[in-house]
C-alpha atoms as a PDB file:
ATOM      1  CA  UNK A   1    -170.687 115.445 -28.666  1.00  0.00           C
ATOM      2  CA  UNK A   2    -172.430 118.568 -28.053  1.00  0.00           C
ATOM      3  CA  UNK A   3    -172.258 120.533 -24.398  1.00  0.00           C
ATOM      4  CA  UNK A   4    -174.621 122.810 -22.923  1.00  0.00           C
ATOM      5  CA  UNK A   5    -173.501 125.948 -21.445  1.00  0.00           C
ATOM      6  CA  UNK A   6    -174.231 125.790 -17.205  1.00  0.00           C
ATOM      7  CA  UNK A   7    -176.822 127.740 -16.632  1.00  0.00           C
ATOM      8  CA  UNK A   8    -175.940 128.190 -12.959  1.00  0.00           C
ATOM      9  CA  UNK A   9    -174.853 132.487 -12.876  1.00  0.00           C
ATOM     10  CA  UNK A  10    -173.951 134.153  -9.644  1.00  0.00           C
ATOM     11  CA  UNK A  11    -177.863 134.773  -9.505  1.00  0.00           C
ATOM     12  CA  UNK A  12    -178.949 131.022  -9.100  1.00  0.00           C
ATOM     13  CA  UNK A  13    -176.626 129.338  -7.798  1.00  0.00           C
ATOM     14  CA  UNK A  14    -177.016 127.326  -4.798  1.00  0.00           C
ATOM     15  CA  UNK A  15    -177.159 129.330  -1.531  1.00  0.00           C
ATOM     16  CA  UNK A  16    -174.073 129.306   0.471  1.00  0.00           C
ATOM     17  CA  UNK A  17    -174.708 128.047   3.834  1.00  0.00           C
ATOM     18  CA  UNK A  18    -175.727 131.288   6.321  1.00  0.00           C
ATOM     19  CA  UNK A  19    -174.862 131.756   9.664  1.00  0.00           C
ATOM     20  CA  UNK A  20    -176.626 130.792  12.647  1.00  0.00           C
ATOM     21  CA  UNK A  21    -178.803 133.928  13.682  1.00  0.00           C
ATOM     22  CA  UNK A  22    -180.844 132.587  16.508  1.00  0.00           C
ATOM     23  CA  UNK A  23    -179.903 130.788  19.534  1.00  0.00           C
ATOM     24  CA  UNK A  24    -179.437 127.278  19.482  1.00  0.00           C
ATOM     25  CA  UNK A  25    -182.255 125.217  21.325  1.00  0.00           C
ATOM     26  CA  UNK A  26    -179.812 123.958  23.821  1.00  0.00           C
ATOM     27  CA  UNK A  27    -179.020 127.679  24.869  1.00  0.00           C
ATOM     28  CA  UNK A  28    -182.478 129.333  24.535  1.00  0.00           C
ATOM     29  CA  UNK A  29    -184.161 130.157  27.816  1.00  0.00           C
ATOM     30  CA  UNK A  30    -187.322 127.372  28.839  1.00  0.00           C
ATOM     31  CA  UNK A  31    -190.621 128.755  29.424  1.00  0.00           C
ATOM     32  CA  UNK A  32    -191.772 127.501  33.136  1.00  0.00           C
ATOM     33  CA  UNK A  33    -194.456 128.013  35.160  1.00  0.00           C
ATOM     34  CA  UNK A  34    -193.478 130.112  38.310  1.00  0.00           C
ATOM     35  CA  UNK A  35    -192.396 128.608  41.196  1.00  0.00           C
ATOM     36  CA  UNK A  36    -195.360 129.167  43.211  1.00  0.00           C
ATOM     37  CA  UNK A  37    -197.851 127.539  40.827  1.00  0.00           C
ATOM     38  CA  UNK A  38    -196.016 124.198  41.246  1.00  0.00           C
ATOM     39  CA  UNK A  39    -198.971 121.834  40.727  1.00  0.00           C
ATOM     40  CA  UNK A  40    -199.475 118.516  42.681  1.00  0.00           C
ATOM     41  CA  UNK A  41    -198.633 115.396  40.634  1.00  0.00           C
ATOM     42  CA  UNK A  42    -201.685 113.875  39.094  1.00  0.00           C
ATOM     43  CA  UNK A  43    -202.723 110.812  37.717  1.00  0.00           C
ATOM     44  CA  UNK A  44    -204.499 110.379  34.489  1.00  0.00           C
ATOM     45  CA  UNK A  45    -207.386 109.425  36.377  1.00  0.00           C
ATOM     46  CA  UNK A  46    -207.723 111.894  38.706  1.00  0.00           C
ATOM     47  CA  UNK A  47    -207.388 114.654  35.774  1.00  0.00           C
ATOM     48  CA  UNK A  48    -209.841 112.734  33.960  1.00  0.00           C
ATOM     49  CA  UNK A  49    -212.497 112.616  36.602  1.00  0.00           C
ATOM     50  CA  UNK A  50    -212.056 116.696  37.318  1.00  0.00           C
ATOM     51  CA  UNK A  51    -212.467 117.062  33.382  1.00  0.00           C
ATOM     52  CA  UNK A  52    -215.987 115.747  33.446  1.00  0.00           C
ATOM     53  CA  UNK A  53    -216.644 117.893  36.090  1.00  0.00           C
ATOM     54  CA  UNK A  54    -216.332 120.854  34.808  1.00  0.00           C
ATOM     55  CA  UNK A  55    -218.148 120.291  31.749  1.00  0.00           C
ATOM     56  CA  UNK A  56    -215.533 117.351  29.686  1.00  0.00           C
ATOM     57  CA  UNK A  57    -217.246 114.261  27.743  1.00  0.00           C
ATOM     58  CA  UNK A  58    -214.941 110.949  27.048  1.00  0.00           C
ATOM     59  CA  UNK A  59    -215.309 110.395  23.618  1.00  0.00           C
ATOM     60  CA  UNK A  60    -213.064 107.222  23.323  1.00  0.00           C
ATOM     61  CA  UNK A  61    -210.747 105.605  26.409  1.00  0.00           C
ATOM     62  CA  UNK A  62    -208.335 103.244  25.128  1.00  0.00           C
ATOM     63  CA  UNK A  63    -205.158 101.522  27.065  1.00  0.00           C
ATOM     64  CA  UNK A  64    -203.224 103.915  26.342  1.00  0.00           C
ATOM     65  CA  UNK A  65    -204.743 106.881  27.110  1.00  0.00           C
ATOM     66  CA  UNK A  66    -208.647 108.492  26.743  1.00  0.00           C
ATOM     67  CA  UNK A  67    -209.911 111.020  24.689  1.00  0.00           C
ATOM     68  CA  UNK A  68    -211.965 114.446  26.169  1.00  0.00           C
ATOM     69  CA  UNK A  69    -213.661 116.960  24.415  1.00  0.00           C
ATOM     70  CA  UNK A  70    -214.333 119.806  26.443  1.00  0.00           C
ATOM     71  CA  UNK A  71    -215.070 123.563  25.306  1.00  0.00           C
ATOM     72  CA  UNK A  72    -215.172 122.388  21.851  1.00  0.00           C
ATOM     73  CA  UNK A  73    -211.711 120.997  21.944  1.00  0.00           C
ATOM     74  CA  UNK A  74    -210.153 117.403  21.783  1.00  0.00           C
ATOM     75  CA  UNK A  75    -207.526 116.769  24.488  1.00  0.00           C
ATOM     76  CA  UNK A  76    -205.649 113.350  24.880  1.00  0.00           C
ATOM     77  CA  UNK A  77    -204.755 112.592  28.393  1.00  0.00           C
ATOM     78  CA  UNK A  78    -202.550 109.668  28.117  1.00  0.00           C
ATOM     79  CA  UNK A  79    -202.626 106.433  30.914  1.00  0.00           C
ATOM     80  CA  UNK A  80    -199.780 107.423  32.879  1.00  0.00           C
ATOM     81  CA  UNK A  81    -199.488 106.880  36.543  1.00  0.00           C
ATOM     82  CA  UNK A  82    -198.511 110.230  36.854  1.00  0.00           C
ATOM     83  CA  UNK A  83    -198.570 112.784  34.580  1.00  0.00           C
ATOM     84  CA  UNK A  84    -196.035 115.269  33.242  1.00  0.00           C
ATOM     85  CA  UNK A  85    -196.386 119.114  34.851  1.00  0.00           C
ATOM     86  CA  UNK A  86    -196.752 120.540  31.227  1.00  0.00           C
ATOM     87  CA  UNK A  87    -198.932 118.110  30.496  1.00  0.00           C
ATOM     88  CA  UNK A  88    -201.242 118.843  33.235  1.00  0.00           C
ATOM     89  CA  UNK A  89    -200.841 122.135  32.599  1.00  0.00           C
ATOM     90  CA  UNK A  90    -201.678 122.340  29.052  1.00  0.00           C
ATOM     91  CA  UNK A  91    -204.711 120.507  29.908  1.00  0.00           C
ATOM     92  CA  UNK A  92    -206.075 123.123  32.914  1.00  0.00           C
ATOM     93  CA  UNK A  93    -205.622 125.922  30.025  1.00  0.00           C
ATOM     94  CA  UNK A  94    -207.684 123.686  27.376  1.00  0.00           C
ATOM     95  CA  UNK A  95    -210.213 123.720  30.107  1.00  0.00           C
ATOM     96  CA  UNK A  96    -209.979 127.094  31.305  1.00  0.00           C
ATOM     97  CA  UNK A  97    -209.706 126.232  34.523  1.00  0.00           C
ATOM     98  CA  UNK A  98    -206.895 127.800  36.775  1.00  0.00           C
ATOM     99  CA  UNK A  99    -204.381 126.152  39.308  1.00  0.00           C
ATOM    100  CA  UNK A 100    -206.153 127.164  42.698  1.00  0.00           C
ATOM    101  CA  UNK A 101    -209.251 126.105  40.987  1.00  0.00           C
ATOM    102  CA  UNK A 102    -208.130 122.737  39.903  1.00  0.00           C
ATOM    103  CA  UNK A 103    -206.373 121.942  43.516  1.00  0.00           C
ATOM    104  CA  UNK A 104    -210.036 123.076  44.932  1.00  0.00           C
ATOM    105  CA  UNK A 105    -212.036 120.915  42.941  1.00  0.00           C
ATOM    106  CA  UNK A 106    -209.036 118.055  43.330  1.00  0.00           C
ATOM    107  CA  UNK A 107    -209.742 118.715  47.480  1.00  0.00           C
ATOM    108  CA  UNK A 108    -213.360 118.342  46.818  1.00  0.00           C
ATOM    109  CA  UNK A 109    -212.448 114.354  45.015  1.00  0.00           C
ATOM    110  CA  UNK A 110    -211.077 113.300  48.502  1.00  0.00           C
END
């Protein structure tokens, strides 16, 4: 019975495990919006209605949430009774519009 010589060296051997050099997610620091651009809470609908507003086109609405496309961009506003503040959020900066705006033209609904 024949053996081969290892031909793991010093060079390629496995990596020893390295130390952490970043935080760890439970300790890094959240991004937030400041406190004075709290947004009001919003229903799917009510976002969805100020979307086609300003320019957004449903391209599919489904139970469980409806598809926009506005300024060349697909956004997914899911059916929630009310919707998360990052959600919201991330959807006023896919359509470019900014807080004061979106309570004005939310004012205007009523």
């Amino acid at each position: 019975m024949s053996t081969r010589p290892s031909t793991l060296s010093a060079a390629n051997s496995p990596a020893q495990p390295r130390a952490r050099t970043t935080a760890r997610r439970a300790n890094a620091p959240r991004l937030r919006h400041p406190a004075s651009a709290k947004l009001p809470p919003t229903t799917s609908e009510q976002l969805v209605a100020i979307l086609l507003r300003v320019g957004g086109r449903v391209l599919a609405r489904h139970g469980h949430g409806s598809f926009i496309v506005i300024r060349r961009r697909l956004l997914f506003v899911p059916a929630m009774h009310w919707l998360p503040e990052a959600a919201l959020a991330d959807a006023l900066r896919l359509a470019n519009l900014t807080d004061e705006r979106f309570v004005e033209l939310r004012a205007d609904a009523h």
